[in-house]
C-alpha atoms as a PDB file:
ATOM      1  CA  UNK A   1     -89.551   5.551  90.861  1.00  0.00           C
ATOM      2  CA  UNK A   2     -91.637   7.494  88.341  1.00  0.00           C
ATOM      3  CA  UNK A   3     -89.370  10.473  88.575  1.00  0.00           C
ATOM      4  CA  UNK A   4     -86.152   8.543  87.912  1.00  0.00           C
ATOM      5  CA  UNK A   5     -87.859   7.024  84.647  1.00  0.00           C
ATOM      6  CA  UNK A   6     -88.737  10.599  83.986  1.00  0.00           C
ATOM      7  CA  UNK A   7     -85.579  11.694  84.740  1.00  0.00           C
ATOM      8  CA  UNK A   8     -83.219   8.768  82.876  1.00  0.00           C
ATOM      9  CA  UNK A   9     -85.297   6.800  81.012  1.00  0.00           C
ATOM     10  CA  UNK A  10     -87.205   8.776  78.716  1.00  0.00           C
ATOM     11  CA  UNK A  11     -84.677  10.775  77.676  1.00  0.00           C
ATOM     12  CA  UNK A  12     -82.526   7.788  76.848  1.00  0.00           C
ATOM     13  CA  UNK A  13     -85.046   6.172  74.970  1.00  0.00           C
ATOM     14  CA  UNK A  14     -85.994   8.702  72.845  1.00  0.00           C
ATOM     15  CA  UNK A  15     -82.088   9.660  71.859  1.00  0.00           C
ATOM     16  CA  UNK A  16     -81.752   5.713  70.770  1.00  0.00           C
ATOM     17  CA  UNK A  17     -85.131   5.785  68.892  1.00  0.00           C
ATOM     18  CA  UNK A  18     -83.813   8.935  67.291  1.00  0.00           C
ATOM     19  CA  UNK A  19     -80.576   7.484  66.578  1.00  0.00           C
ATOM     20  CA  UNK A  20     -82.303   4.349  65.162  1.00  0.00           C
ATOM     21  CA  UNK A  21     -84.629   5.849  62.581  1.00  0.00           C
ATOM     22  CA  UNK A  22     -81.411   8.484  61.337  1.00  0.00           C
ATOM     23  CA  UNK A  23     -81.907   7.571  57.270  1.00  0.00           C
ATOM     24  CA  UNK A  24     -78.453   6.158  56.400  1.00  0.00           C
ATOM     25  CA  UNK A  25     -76.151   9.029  54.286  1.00  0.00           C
ATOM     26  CA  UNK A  26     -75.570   7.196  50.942  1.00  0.00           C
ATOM     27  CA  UNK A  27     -72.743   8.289  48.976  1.00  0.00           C
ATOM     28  CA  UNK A  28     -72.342   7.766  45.498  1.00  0.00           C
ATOM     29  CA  UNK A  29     -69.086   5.722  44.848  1.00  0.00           C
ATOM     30  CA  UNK A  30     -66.919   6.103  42.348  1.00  0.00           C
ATOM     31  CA  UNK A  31     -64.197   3.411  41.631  1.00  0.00           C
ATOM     32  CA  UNK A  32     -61.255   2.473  39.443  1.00  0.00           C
ATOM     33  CA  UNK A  33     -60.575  -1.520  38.709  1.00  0.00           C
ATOM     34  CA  UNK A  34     -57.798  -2.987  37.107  1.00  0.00           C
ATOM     35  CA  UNK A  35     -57.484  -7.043  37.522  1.00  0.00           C
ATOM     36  CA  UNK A  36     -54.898  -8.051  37.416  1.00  0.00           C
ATOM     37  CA  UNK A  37     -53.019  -5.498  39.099  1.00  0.00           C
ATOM     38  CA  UNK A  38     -49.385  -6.137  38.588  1.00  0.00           C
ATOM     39  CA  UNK A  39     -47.832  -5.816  34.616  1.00  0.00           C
ATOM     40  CA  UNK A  40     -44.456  -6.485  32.968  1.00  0.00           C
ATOM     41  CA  UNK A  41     -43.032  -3.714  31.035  1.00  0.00           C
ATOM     42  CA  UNK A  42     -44.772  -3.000  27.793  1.00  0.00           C
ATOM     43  CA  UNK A  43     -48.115  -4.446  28.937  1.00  0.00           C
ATOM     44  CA  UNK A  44     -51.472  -3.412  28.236  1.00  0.00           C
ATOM     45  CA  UNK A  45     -54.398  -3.503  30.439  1.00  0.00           C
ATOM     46  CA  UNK A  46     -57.885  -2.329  31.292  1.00  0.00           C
ATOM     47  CA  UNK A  47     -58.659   0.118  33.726  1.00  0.00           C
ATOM     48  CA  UNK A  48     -62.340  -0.038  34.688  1.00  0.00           C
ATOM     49  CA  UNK A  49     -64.379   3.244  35.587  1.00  0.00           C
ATOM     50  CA  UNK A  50     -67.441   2.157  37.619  1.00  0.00           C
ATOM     51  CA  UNK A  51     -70.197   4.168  40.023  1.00  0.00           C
ATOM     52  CA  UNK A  52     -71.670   2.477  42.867  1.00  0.00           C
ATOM     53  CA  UNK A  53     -74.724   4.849  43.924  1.00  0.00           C
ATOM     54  CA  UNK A  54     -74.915   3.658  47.103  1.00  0.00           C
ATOM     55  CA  UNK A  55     -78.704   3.232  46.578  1.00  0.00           C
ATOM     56  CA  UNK A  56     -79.769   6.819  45.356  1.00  0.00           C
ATOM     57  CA  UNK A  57     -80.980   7.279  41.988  1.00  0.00           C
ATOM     58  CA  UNK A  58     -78.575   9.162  39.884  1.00  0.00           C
ATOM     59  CA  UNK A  59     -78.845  10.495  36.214  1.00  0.00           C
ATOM     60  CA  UNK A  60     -75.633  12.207  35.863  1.00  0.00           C
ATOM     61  CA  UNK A  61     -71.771  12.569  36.688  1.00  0.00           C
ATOM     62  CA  UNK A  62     -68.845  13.741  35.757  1.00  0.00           C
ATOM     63  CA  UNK A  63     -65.180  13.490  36.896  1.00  0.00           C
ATOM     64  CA  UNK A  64     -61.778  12.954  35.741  1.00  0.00           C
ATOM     65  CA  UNK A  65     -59.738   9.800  35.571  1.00  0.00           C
ATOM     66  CA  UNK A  66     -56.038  10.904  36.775  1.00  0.00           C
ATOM     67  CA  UNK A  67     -52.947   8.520  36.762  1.00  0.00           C
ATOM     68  CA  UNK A  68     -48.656   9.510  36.059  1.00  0.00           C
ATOM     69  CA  UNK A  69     -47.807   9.962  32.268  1.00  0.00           C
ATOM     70  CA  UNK A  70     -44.495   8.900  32.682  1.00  0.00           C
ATOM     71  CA  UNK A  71     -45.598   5.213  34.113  1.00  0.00           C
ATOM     72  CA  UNK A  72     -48.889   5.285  31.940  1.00  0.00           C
ATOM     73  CA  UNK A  73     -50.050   5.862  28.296  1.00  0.00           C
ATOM     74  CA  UNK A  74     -53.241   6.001  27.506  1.00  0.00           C
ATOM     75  CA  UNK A  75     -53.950   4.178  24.572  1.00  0.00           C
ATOM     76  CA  UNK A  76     -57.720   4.252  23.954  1.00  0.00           C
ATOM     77  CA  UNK A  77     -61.193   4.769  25.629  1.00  0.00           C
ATOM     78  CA  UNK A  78     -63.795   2.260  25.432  1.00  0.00           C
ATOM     79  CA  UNK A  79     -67.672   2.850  26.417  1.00  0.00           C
ATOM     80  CA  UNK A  80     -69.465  -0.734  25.256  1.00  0.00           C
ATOM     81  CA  UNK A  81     -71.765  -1.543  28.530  1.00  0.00           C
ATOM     82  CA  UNK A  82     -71.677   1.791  29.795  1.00  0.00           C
ATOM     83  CA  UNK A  83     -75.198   2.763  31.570  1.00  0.00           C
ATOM     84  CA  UNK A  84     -74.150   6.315  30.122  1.00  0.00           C
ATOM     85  CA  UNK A  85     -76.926   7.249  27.688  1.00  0.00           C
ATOM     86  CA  UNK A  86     -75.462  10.820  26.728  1.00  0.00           C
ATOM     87  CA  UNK A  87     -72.404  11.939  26.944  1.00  0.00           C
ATOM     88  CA  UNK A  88     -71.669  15.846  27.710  1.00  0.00           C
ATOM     89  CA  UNK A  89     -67.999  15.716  27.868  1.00  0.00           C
ATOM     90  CA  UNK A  90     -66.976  12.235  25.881  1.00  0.00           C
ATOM     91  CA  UNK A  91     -63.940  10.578  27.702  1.00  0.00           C
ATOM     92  CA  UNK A  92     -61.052  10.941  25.571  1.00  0.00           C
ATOM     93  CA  UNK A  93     -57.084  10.822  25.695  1.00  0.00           C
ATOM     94  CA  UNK A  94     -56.619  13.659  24.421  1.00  0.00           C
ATOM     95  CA  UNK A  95     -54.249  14.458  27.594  1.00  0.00           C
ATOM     96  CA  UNK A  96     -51.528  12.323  28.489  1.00  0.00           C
ATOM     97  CA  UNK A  97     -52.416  12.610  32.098  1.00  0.00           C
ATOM     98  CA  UNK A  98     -56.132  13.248  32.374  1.00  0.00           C
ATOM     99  CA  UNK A  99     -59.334  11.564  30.936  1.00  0.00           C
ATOM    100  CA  UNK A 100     -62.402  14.123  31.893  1.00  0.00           C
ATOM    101  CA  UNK A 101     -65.600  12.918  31.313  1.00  0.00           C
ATOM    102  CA  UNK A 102     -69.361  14.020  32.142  1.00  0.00           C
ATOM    103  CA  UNK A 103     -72.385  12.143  31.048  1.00  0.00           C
ATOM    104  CA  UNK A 104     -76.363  11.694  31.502  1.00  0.00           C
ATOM    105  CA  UNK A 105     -78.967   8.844  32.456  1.00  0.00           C
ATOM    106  CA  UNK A 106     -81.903  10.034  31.692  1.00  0.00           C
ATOM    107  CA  UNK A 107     -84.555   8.278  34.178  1.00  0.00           C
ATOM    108  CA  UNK A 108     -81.678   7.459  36.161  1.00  0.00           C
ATOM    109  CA  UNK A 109     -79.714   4.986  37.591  1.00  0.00           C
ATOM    110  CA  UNK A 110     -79.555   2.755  40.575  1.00  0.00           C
ATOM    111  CA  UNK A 111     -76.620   0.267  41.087  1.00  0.00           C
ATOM    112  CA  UNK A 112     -73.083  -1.003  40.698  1.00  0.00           C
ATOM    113  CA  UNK A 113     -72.393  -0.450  37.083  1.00  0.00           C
ATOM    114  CA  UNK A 114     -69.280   0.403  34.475  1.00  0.00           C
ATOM    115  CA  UNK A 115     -69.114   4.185  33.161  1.00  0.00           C
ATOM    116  CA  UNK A 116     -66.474   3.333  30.615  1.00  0.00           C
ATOM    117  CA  UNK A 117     -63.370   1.876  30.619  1.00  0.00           C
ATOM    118  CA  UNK A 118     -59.469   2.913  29.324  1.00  0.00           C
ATOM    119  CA  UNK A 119     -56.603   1.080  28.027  1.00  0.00           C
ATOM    120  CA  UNK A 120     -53.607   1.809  29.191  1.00  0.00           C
ATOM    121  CA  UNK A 121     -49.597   0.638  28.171  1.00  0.00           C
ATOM    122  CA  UNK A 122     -47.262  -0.503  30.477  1.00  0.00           C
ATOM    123  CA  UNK A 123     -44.695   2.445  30.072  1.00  0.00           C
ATOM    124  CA  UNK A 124     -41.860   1.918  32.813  1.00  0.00           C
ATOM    125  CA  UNK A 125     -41.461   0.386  36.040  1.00  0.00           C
ATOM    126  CA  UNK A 126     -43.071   1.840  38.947  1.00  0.00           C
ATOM    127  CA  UNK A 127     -46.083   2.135  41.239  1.00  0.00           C
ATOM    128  CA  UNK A 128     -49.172   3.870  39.494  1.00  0.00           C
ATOM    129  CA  UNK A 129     -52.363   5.188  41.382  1.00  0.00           C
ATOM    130  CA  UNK A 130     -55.180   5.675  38.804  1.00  0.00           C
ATOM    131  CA  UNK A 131     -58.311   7.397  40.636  1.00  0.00           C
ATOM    132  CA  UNK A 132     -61.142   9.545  39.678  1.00  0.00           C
ATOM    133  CA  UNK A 133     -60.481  13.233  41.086  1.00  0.00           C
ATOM    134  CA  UNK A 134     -63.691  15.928  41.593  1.00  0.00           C
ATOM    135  CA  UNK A 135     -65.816  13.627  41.150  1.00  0.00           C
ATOM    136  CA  UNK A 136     -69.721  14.865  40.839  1.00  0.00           C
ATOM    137  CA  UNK A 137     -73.194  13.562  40.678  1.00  0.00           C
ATOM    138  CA  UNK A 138     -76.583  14.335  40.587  1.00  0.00           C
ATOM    139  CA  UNK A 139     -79.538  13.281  41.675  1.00  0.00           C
ATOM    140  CA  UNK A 140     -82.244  11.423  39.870  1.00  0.00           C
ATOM    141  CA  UNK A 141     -85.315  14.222  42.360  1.00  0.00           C
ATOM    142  CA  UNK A 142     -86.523  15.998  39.558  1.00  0.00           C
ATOM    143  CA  UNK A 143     -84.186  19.351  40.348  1.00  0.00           C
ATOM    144  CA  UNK A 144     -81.086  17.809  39.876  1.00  0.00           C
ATOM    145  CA  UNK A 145     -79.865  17.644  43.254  1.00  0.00           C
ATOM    146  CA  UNK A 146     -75.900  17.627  44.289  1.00  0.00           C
ATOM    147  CA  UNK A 147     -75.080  13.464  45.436  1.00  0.00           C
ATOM    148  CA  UNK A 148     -72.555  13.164  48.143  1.00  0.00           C
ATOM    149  CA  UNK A 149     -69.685  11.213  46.137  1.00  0.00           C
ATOM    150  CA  UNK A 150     -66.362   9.307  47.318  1.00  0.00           C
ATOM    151  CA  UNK A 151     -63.964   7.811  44.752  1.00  0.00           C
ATOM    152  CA  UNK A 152     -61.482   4.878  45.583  1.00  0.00           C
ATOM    153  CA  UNK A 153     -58.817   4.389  42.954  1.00  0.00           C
ATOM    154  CA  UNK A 154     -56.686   1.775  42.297  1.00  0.00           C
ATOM    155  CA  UNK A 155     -52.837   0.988  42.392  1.00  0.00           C
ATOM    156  CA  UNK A 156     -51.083  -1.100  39.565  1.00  0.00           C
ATOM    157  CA  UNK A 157     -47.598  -2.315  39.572  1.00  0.00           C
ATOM    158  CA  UNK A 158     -45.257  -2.159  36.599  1.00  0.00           C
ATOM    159  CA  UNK A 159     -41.963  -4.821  36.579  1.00  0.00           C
ATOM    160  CA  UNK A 160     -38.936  -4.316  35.128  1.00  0.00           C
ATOM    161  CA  UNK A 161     -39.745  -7.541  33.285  1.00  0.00           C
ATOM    162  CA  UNK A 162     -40.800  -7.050  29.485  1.00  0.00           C
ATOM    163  CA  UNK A 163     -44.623  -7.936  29.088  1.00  0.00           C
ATOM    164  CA  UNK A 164     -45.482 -11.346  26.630  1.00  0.00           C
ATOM    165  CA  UNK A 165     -48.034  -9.619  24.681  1.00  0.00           C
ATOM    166  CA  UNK A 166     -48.486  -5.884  24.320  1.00  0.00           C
ATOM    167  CA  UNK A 167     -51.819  -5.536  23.263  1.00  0.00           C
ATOM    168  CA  UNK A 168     -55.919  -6.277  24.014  1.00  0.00           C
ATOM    169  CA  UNK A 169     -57.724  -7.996  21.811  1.00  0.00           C
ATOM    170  CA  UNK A 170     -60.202  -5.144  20.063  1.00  0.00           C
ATOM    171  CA  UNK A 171     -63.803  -5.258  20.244  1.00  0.00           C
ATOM    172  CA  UNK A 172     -65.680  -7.430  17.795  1.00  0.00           C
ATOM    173  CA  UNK A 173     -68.852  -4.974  16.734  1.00  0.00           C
ATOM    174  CA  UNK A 174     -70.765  -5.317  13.650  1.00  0.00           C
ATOM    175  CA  UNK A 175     -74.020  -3.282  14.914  1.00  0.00           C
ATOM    176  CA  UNK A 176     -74.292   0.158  13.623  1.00  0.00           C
ATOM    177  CA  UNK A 177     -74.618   2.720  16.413  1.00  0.00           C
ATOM    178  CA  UNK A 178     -78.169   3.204  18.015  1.00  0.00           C
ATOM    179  CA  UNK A 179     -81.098   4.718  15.968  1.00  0.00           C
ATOM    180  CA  UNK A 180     -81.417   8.522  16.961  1.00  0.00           C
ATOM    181  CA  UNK A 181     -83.476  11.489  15.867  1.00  0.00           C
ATOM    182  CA  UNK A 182     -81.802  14.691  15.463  1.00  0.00           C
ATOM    183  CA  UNK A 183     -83.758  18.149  16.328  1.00  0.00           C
ATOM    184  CA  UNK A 184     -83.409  21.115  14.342  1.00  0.00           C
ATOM    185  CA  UNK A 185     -83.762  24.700  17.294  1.00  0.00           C
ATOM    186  CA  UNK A 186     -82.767  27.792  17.333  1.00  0.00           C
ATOM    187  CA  UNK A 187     -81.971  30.089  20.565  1.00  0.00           C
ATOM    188  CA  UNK A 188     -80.932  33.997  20.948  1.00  0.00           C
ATOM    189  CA  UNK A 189     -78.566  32.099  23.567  1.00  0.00           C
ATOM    190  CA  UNK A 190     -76.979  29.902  21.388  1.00  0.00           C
ATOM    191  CA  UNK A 191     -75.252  30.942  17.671  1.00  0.00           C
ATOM    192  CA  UNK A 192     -76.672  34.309  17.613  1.00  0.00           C
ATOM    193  CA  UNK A 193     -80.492  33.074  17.526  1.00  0.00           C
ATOM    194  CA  UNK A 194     -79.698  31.017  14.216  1.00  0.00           C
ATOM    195  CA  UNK A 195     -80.850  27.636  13.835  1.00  0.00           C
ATOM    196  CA  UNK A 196     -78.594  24.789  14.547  1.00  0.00           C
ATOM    197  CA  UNK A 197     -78.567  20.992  15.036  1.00  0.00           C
ATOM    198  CA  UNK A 198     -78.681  18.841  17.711  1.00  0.00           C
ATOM    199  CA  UNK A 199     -77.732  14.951  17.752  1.00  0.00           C
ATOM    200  CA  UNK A 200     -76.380  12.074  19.852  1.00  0.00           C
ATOM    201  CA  UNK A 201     -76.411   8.547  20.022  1.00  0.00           C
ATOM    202  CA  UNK A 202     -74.739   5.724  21.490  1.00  0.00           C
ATOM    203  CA  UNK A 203     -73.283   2.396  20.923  1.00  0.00           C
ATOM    204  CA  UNK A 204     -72.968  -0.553  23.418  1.00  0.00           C
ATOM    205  CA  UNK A 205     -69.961  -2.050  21.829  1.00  0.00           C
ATOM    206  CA  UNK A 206     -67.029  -0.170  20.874  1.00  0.00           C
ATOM    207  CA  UNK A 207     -68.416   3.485  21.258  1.00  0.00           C
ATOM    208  CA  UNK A 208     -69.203   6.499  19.014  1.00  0.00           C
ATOM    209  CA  UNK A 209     -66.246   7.694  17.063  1.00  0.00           C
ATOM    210  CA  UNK A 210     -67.326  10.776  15.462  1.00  0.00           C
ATOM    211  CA  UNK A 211     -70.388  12.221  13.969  1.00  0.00           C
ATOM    212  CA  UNK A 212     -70.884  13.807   9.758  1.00  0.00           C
ATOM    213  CA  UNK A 213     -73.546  15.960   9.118  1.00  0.00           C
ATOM    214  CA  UNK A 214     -74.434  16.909   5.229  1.00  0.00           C
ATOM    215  CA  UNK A 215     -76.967  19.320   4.070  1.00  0.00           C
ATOM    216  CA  UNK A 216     -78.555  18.828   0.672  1.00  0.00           C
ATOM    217  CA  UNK A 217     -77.196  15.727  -0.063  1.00  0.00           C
ATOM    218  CA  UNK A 218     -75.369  12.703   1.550  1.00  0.00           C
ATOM    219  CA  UNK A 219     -72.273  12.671  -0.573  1.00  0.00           C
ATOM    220  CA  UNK A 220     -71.465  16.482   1.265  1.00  0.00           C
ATOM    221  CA  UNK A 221     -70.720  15.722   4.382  1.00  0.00           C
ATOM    222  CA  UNK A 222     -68.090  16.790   7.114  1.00  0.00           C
ATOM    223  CA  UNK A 223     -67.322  16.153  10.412  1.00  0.00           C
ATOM    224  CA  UNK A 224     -69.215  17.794  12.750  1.00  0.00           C
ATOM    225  CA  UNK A 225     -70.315  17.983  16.724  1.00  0.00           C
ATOM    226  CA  UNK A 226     -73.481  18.789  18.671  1.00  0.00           C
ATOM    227  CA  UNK A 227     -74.806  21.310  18.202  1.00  0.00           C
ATOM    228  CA  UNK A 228     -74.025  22.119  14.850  1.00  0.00           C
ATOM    229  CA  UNK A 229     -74.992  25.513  13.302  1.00  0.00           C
ATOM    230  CA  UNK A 230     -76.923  24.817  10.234  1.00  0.00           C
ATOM    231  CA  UNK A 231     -75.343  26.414   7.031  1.00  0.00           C
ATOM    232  CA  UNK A 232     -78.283  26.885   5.071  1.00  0.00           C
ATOM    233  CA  UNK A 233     -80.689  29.148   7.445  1.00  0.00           C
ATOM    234  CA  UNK A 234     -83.613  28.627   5.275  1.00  0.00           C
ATOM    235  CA  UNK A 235     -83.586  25.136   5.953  1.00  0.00           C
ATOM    236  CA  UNK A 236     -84.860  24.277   2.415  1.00  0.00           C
ATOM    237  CA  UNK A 237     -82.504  21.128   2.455  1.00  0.00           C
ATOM    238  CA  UNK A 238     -82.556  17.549   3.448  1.00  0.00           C
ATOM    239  CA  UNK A 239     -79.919  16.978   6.301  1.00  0.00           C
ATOM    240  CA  UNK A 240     -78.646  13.864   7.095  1.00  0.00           C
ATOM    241  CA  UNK A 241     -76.687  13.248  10.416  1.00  0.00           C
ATOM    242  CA  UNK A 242     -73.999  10.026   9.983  1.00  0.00           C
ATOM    243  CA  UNK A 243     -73.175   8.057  13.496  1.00  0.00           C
ATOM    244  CA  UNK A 244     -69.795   6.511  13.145  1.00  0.00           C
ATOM    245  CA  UNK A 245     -68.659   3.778  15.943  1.00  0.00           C
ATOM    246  CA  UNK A 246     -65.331   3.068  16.231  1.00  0.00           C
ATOM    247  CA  UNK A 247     -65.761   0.242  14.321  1.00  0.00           C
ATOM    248  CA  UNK A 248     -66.609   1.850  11.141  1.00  0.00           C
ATOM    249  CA  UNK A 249     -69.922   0.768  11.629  1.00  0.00           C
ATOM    250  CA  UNK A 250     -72.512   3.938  10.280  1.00  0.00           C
ATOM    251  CA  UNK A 251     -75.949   4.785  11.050  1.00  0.00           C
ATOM    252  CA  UNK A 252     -77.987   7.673   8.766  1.00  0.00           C
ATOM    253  CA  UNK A 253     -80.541   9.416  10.563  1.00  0.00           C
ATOM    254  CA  UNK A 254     -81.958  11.594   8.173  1.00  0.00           C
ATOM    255  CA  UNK A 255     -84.782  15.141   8.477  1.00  0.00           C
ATOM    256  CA  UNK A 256     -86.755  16.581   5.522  1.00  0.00           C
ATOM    257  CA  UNK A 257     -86.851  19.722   4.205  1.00  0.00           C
ATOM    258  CA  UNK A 258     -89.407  21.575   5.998  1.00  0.00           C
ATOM    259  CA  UNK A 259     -89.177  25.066   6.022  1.00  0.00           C
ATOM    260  CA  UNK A 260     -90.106  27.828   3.169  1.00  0.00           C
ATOM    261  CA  UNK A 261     -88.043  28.811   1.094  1.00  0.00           C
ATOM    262  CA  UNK A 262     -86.472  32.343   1.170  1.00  0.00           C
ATOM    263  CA  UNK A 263     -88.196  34.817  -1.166  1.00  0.00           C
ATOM    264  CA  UNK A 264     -86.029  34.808  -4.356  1.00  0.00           C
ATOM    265  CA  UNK A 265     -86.029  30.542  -4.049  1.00  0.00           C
ATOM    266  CA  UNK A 266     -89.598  31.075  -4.122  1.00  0.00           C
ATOM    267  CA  UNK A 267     -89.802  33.274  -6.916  1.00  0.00           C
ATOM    268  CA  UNK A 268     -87.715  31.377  -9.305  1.00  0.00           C
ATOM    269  CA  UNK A 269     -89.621  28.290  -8.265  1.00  0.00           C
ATOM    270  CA  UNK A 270     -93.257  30.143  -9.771  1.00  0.00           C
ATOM    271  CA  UNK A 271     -91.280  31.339 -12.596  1.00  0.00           C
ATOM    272  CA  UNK A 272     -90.906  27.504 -13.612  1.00  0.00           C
ATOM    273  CA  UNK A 273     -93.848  26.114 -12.794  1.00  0.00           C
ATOM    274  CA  UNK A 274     -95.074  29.260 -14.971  1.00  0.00           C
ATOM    275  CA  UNK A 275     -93.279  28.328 -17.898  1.00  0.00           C
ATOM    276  CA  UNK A 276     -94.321  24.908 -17.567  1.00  0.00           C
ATOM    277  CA  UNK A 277     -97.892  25.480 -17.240  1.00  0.00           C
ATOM    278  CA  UNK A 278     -97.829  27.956 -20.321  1.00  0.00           C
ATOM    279  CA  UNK A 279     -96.134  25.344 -22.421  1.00  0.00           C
ATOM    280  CA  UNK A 280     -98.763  22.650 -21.177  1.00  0.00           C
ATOM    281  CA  UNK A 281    -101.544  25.359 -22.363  1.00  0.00           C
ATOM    282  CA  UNK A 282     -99.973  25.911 -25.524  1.00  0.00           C
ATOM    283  CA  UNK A 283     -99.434  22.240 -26.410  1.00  0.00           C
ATOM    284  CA  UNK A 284    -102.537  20.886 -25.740  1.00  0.00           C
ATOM    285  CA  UNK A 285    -104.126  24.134 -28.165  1.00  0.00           C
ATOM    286  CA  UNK A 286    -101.604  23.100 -30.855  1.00  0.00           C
ATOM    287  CA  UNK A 287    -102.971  19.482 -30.286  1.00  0.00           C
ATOM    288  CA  UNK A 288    -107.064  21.268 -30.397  1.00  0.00           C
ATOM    289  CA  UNK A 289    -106.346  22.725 -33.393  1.00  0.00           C
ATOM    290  CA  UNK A 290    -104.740  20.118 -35.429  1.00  0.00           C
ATOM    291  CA  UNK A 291    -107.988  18.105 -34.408  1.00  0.00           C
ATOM    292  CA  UNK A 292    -110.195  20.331 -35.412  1.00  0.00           C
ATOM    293  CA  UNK A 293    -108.620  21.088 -38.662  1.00  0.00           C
ATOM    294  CA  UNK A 294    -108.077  17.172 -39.113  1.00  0.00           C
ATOM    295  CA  UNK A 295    -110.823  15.610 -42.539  1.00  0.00           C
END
């Protein structure tokens, strides 16, 4: 009797006590949702991009929304809710056929949450399949660890029949974009070792449209992205970094002047304080004299 527990028993418990306590492989999830799913000609809708981590804590990803041009046009991209706090690669439609995006958490993120979403129209009749292709993500482990990811898309069905309305209402937003501090570095990596800017921001409601930066003064700006090589290299200039949302809302985040000045600045600068001083010193012995000379 001992033998045959030996011989069948132990064995079998310890494969179903090894099987038991297996950790379960998460995957990171990415999904597309569009409800409703079915649209007359014409129509426009929302497309939702979501991640689902499955339980893993996850503080980037990256991907690329794909879906037929000639049943599809992509009308806009919207972030507001997005757990996104960076992005890397902002989603755009700047391609009729692909939306790429890539974007940070910092601290990371566990959940079921929206990434951003796109608007599309209605173009012609037909079967669509939006989806997320090569999708990536990264783990929240301290080294940035590769996530085992899945994507489901979705399907959408366009009728021949002409949509009612042909348009989503836009976002109401009145907030400015989120406060931010831009960094002044420099790198032998990164424009030749000069000194450049770096920036970013977000906003919850309708997004970030573009960025300005101005150096000197905040009626010379122009548009700019991160990073942004500095013209003046002396950095003897106020700069002022402009956060634009997309709807026209602003935000000024603004950095002293806080280097030296180059040599010949400097120079110039003693030359007027000079004057000044000598001028003080000869006023104020005009004034002595006249005193003394005063009945």
């Amino acid at each position: 009797m001992v033998m045959f527990l030996k011989k069948y028993f132990l064995p079998t418990f310890i494969f179903i006590t090894l099987y038991v306590n297996v950790p379960p492989a998460y995957a990171a999830e990415f999904g597309v949702v569009a409800n409703p799913s079915t649209f007359g000609k014409g129509a426009a809708f929302e497309a939702r991009v979501i991640i689902d981590t499955q339980g893993e804590s996850i503080n980037a990803f990256a991907g690329a929304v794909t879906f037929p041009s000639d049943l599809l046009t992509p009308l806009e991209v919207r972030e507001g809710g997005s757990i996104v706090n960076f992005w890397i690669e902002e989603p755009r439609t700047a391609t009729s056929s692909t939306v790429r995006f890539s974007g940070i958490t910092p601290g990371g993120f566990n959940g079921k949450a929206l990434l951003f979403s796109v608007i599309f129209r209605a173009a012609e009749p037909g079967s669509a399949t939006i989806a997320v292709e090569s999708p990536r993500a990264l783990r929240n482990d301290g080294v940035g660890s590769t996530a085992r990811v899945t994507s489901i898309g979705t399907r959408v069905t366009v009728s021949n029949t002409p949509a009612s309305s042909g348009s989503i209402p836009p976002v109401e937003d009145t907030d400015p974009p989120e406060p931010f501090t831009p960094v002044v570095a420099s790198d032998p990596a990164i424009f030749g070792g000069k000194y450049f800017l770096v920036f970013a921001t977000q906003d919850k409601k309708s997004g970030i449209d573009h960025y300005e930066v101005c150096e000197g003064s905040i009626r010379q700006c122009g548009d700019a992205e991160s990073p942004y090589l500095l013209h003046y290299q002396s950095l003897g200039r106020k700069i002022f970094v402009k956060a634009v949302d997309r709807a026209g809302n602003e935000r000024i985040a603004a950095l002293p002047a806080f280097m030296h000045l180059p040599w010949y600045q400097s120079l110039l600068l003693l030359a007027i304080i000079g004057i000044l001083v000598h001028a003080l010193f000869n006023w104020r012995r005009l004034v002595w004299q006249n005193y003394i000379q005063s009945p």
